[in-house]
Protein backbone atom coordinates (compact mmCIF):
# COMPACT_ATOMS: atom_id res chain seq x y z
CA UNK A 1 -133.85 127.40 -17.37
CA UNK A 2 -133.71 127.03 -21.13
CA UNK A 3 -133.56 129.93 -23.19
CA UNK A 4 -135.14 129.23 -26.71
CA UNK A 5 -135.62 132.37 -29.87
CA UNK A 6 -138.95 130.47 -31.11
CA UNK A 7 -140.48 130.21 -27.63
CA UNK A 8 -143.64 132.56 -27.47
CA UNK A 9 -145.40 131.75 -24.60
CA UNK A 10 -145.87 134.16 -22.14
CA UNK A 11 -142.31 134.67 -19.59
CA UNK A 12 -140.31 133.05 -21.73
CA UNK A 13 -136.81 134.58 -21.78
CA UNK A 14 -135.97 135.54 -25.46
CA UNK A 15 -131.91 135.95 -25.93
CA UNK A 16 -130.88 137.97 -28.77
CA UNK A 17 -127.07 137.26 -29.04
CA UNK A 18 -125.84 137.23 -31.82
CA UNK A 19 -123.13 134.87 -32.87
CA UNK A 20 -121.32 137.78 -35.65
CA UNK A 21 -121.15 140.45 -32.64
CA UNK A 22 -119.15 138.07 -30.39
CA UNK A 23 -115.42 138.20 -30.54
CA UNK A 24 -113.42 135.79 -32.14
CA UNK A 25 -112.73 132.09 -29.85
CA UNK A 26 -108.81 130.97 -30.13
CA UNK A 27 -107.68 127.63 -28.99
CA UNK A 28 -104.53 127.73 -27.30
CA UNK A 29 -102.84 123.81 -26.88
CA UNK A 30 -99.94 123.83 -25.12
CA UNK A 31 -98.11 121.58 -22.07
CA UNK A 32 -96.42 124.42 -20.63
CA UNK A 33 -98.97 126.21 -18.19
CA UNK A 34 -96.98 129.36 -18.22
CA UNK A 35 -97.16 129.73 -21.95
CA UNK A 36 -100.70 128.54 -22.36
CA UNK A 37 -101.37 131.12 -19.76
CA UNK A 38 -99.23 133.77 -21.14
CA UNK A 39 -100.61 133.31 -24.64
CA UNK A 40 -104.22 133.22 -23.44
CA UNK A 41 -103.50 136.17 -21.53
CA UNK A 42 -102.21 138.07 -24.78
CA UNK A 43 -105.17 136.88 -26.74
CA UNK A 44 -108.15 138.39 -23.84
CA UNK A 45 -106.21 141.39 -23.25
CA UNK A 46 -106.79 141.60 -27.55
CA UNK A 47 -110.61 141.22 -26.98
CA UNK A 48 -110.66 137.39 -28.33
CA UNK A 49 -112.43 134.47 -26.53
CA UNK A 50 -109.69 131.61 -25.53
CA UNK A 51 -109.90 127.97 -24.60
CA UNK A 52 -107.24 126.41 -23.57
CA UNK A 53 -105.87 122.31 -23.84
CA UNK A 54 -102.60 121.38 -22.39
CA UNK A 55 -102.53 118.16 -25.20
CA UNK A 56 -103.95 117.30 -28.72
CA UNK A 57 -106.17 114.91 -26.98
CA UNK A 58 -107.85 117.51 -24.86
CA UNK A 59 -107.70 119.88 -27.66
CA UNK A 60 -110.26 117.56 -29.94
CA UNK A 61 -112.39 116.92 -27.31
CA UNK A 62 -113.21 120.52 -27.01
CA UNK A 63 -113.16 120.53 -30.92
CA UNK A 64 -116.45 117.87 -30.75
CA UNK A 65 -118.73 120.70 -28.80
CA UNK A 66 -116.32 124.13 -29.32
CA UNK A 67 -116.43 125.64 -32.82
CA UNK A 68 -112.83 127.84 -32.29
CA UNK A 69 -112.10 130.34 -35.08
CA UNK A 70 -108.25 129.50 -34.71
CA UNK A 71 -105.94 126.83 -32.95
CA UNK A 72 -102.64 128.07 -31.82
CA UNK A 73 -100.55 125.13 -31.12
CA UNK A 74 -97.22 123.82 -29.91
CA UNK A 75 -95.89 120.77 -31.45
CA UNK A 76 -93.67 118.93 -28.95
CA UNK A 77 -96.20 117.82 -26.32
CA UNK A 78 -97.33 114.46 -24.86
CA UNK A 79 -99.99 111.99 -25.33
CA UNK A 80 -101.06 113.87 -28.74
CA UNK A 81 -98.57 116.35 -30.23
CA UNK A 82 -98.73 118.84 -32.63
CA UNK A 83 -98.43 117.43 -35.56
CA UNK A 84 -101.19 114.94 -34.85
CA UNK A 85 -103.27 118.18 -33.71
CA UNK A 86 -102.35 119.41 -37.44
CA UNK A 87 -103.25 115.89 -38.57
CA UNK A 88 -106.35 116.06 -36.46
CA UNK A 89 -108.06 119.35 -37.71
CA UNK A 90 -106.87 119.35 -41.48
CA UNK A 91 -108.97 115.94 -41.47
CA UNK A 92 -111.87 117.29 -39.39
CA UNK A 93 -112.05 121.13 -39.38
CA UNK A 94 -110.25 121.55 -42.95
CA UNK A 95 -111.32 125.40 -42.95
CA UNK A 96 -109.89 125.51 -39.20
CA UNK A 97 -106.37 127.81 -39.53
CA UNK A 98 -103.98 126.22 -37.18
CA UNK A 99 -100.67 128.67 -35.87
CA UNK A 100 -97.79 126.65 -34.45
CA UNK A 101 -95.65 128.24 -31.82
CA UNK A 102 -92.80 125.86 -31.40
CA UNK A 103 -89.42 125.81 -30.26
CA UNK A 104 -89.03 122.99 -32.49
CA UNK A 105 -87.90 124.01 -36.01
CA UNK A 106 -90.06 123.11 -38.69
CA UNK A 107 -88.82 120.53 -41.70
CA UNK A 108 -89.47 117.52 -39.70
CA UNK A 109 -92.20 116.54 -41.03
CA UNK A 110 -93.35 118.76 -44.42
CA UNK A 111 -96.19 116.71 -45.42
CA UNK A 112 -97.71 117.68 -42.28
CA UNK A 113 -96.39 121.31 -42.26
CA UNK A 114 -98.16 122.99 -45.07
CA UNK A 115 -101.29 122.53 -43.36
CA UNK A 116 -100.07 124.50 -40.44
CA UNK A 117 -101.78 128.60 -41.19
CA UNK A 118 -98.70 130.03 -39.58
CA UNK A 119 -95.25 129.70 -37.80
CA UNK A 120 -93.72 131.57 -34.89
CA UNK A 121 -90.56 130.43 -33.71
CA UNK A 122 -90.08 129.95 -29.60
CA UNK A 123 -89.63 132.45 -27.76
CA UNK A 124 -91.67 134.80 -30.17
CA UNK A 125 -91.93 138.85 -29.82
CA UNK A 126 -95.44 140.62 -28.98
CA UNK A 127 -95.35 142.41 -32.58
CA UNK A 128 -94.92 139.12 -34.58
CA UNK A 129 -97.64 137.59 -32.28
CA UNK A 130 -99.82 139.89 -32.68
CA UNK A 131 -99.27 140.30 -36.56
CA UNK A 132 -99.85 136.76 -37.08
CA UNK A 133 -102.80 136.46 -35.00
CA UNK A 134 -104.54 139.43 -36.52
CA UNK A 135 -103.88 137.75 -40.06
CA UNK A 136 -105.28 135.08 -39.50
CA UNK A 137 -108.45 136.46 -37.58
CA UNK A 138 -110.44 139.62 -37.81
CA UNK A 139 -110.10 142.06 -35.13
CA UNK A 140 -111.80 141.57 -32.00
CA UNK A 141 -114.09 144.43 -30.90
């Protein structure tokens, strides 16, 4: 069934969602299941919408039909790391913030960096989680 606003013929389904009262959609990239699953966990039980990739590659094909309000990343992964995610959406989705949470300390590669929103260092605490997250997004209802 297709669901269209502009459809006035008689039965048709009208949907009145609206895109500002829905919560805020996070990204979450990350090889590890457990952490991917831990952070997207953290993230619903904070009233935000999550997809999840467990590569950069993944995580740009859901960039072509998803429009995220935030990527939270990892860097060290395979097939398409984290700085090529950085590389990826500062290109693409300029206005798209991007929070790495790496065990991997950052300096590596600082031309890359500063387009990163945010920083949390492996293993990270609930507070500064939550404090970055809520910086970089408004609060989910």
């Amino acid at each position: 069934m297709n669901f269209r606003h502009d459809d006035a013929t008689a039965g048709a389904a009208v949907t009145a969602i609206r895109a500002e009262k829905m919560p805020p959609q996070v990204l979450v990239v990350d090889d590890s299941h457990q952490i991917r699953e831990f952070v997207a966990l953290l993230l619903r039980l904070s009233g935000y919408r999550v997809l999840k990739a467990p590569d950069g590659v993944a995580a740009q094909e859901i960039l072509k039909t998803e429009h995220p309000d935030l990527v939270i990343s990892d860097l060290e992964m395979p097939v398409c790391d984290g700085w090529d995610m950085l590389a990826y959406c500062h290109e693409c989705h300029p206005a798209l913030p991007v929070l790495i949470i790496s065990g991997t300390s950052l300096g590596r590669k600082p031309e890359i960096e500063r387009w990163a929103s945010g920083f949390i260092s492996k293993p990270f605490n609930l507070p500064q989680f939550r404090s970055e997250v809520q910086r970089l997004l408004p609060r989910a209802a």
